[in-house]
Protein backbone atom coordinates (compact mmCIF):
# COMPACT_ATOMS: atom_id res chain seq x y z
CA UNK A 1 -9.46 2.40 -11.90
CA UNK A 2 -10.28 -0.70 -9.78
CA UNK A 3 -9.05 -3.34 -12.21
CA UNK A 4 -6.07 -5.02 -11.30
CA UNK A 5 -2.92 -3.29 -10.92
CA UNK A 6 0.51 -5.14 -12.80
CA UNK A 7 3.90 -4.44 -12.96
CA UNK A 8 5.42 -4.57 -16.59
CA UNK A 9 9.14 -4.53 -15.91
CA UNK A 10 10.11 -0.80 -17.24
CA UNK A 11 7.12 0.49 -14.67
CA UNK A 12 8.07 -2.13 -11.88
CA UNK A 13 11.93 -0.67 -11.81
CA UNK A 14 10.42 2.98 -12.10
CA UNK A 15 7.86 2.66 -9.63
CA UNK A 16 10.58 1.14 -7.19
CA UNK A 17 12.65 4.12 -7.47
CA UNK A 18 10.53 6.02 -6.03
CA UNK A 19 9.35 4.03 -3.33
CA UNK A 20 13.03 4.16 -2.31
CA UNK A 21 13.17 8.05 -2.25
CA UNK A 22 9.79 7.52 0.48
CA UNK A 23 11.52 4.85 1.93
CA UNK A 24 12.55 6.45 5.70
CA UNK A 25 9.46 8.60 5.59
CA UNK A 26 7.25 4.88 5.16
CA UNK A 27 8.94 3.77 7.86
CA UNK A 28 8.36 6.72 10.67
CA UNK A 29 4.71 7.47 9.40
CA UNK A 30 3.35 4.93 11.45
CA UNK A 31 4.62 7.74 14.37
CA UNK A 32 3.51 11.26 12.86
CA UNK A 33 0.04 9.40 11.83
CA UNK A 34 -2.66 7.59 13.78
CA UNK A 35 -3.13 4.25 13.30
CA UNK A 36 -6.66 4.96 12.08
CA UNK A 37 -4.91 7.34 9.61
CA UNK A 38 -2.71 5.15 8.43
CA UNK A 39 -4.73 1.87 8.01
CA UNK A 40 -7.09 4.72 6.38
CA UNK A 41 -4.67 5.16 3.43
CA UNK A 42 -3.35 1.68 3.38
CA UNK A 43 -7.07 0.05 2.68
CA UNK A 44 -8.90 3.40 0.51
CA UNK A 45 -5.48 2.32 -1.58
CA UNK A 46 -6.10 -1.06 -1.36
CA UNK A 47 -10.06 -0.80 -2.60
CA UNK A 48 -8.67 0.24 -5.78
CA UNK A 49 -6.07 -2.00 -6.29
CA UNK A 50 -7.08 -5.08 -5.51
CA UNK A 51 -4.47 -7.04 -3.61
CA UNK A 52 -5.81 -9.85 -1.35
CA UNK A 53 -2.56 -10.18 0.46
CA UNK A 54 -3.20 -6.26 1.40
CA UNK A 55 -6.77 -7.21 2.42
CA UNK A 56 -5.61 -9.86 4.72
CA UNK A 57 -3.21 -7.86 5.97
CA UNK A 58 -4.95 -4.22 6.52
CA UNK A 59 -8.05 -5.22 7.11
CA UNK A 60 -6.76 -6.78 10.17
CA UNK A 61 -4.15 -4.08 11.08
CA UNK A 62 -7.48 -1.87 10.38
CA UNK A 63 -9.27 -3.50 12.97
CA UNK A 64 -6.45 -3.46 15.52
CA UNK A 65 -6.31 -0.02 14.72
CA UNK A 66 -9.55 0.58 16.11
CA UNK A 67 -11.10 1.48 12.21
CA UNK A 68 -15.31 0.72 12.96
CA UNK A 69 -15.30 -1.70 9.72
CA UNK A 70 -11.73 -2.07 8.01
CA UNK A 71 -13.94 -4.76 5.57
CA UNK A 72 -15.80 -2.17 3.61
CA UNK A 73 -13.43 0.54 3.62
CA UNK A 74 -11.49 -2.04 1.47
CA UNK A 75 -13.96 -2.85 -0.92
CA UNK A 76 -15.38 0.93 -1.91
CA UNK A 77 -13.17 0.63 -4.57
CA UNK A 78 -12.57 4.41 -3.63
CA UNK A 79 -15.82 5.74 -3.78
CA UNK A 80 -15.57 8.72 -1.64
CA UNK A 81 -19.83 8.35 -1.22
CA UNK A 82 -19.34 5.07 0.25
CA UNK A 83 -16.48 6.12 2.29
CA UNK A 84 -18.61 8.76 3.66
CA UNK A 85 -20.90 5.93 4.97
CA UNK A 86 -18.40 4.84 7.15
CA UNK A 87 -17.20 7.62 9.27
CA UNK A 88 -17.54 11.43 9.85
CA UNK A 89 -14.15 12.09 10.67
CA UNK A 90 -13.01 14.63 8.56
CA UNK A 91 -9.34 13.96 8.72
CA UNK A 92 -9.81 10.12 7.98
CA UNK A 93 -12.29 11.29 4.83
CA UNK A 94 -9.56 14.11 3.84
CA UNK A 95 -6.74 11.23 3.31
CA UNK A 96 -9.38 8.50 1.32
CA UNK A 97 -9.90 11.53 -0.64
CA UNK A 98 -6.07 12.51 -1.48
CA UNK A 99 -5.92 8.50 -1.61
CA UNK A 100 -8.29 8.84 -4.65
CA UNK A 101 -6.78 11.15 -6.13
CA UNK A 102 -3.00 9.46 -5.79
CA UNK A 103 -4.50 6.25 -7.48
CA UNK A 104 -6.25 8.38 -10.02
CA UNK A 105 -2.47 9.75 -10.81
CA UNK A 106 -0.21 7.14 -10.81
CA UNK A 107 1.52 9.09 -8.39
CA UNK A 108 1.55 12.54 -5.97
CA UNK A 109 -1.76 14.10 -7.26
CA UNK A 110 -2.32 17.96 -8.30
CA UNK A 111 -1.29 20.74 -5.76
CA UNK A 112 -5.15 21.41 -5.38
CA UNK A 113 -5.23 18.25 -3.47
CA UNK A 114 -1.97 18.70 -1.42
CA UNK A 115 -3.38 21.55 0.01
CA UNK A 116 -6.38 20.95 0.87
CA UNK A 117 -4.84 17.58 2.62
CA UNK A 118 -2.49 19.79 4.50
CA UNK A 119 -5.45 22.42 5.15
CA UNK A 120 -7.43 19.07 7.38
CA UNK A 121 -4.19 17.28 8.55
CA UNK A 122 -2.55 20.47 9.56
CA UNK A 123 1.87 19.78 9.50
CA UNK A 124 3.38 19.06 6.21
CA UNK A 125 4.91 16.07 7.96
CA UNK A 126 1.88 14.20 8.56
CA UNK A 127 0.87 15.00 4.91
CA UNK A 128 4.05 13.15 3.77
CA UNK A 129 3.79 10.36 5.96
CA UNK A 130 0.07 10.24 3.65
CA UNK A 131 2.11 10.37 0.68
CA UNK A 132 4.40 7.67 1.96
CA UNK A 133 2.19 5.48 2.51
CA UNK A 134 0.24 5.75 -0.81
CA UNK A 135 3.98 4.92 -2.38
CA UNK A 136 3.62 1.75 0.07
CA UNK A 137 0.52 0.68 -0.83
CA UNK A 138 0.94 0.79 -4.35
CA UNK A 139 3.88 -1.31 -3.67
CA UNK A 140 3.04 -4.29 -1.74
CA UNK A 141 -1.04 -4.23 -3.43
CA UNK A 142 0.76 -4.25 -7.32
CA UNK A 143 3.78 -6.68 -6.14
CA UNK A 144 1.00 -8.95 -4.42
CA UNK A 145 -1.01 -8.63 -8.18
CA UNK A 146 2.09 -9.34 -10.37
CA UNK A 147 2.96 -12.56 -8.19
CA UNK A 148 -0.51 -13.82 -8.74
CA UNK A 149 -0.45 -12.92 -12.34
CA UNK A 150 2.50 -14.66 -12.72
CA UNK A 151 1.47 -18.05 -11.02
CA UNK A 152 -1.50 -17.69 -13.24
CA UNK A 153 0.47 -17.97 -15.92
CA UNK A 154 2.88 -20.88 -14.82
CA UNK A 155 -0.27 -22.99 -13.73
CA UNK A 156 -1.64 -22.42 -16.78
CA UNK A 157 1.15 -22.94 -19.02
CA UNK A 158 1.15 -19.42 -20.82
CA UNK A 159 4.44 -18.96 -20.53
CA UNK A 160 5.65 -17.83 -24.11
CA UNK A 161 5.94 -14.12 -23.09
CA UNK A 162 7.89 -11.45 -22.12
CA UNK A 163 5.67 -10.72 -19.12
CA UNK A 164 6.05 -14.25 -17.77
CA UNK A 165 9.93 -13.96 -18.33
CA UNK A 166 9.68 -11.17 -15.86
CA UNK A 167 7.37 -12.96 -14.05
CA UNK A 168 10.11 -15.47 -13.28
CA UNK A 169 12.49 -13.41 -12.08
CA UNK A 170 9.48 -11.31 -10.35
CA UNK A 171 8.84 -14.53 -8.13
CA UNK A 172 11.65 -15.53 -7.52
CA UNK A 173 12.12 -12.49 -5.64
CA UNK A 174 9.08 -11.48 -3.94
CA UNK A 175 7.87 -14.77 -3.34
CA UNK A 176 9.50 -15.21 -0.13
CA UNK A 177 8.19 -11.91 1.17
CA UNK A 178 4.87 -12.39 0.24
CA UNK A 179 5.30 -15.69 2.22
CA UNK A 180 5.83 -14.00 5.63
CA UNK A 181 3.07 -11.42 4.30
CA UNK A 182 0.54 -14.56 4.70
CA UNK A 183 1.96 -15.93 8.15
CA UNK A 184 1.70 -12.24 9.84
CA UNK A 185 -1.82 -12.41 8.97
CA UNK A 186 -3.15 -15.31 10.13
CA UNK A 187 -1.04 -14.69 13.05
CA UNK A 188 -2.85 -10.92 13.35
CA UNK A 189 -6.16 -12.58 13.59
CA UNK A 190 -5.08 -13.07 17.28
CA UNK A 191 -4.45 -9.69 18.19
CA UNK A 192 -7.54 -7.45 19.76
CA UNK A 193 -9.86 -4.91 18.45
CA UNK A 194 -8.88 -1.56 18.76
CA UNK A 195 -5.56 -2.58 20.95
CA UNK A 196 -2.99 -0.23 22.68
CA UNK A 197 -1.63 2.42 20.02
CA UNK A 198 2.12 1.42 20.21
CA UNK A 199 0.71 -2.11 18.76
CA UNK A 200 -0.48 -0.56 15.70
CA UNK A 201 2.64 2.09 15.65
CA UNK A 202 5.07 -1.14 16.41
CA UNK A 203 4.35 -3.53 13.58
CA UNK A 204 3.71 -0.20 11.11
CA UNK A 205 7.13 0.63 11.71
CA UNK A 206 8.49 -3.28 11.52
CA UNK A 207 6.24 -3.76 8.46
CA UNK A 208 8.22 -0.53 6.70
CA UNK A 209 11.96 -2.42 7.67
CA UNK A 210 10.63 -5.38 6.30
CA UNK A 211 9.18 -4.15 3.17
CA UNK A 212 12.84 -1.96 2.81
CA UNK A 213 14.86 -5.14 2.74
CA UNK A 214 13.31 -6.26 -0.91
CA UNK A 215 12.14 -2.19 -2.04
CA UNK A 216 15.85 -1.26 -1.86
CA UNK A 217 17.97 -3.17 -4.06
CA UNK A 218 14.97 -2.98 -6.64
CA UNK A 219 14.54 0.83 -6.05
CA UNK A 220 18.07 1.23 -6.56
CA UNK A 221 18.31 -0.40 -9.97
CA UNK A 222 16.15 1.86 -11.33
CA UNK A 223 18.06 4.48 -10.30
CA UNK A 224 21.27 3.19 -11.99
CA UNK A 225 19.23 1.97 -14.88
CA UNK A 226 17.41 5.60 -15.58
CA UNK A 227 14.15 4.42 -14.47
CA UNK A 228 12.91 7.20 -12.14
């Protein structure tokens, strides 16, 4: 639901795998999807997860984007009623739907709801860029969650645990990322409203390369490890 989404280690290493197998289909989504579509998927995700570095992040890219109000759409907490308050577009309300339903899941949801994404969006390629970017979401909004947990811990001095031991090594590594994560940001505040399409196409497909460098090595030890 729309509590806060951590890693334990097992599920981080798992959950990286396959984020590598979507890896080349995260990064060309941004250019079989609008960028309404995929800001769409990127904050209906986000509602339920909880991430403020995805908030600062996609609700800006969501505004870019040309989204009428990226703010809410982020905090329905997936609510498909409030969703439906937003727009009328039955494509963007298809995706928070299968969005849903992903979250609900853990993962690729039922066949029922594949379909009847792929009934709306029309090309099994633009339902897997959907897909993709539900994988990428669920990424960078439970990474973002497990950092914080983790400097909750050091600042408050629990640190007699498996979970911060993780933590450690957790930070270590996605610190840095989530570093640039902040700068792009505030730096995205500059940007217009609704700007030209190959803006929002550009950084989705930079954002994807980026997020590859750190998703890769990860991804791949949980392949070697068994963790799929």
């Amino acid at each position: 639901g729309a509590n806060m989404s951590i890693w334990t280690w097992k599920k981080c290493l798992a959950d990286h795998y396959q984020v590598l197998t979507y890896m080349p289909k995260i990064i060309l989504s941004p250019l079989v999807l609008t960028p309404s579509e995929v800001e769409t998927v990127h904050l209906t995700m986000n509602s339920m997860i909880s991430c403020p570095y995805c908030t600062d992040l996609h609700t800006n890219l969501g505004r870019i984007a040309g989204l009428t109000d990226p703010f809410t759409l982020n905090s329905c907490k997936g609510e498909l009623k409030a969703i439906e308050k937003l727009t009328t577009n039955e494509k963007l309300l298809a995706i928070s739907e299968y969005c849903i339903a992903f979250h609900a899941a853990g993962g690729p949801p039922s066949t029922k709801h594949a379909d009847k994404l792929l009934s709306v969006l029309g090309t099994p390629s633009r339902c897997t860029g959907v897909t993709s970017l539900c994988w990428f979401l669920h990424w960078g909004g439970t990474s973002g969650n497990t950092l914080n947990d983790f400097y909750s811990r050091l600042f408050s001095l629990r640190v007699a645990s498996a979970q911060f031991a993780f933590g450690v090594v957790f930070g270590l590594w996605y610190t840095p990322l989530f570093a640039v994560i902040v700068g792009v940001s505030k730096a995205l505040t500059a940007l217009p409203t609704k700007g030209p399409k190959v803006i929002s196409q550009g950084l989705g497909v930079v954002l994807g390369v980026v997020g590859s460098v750190w998703i890769v090595p990860v991804g791949v030890l949980g392949g070697l490890m068994g963790f799929r």
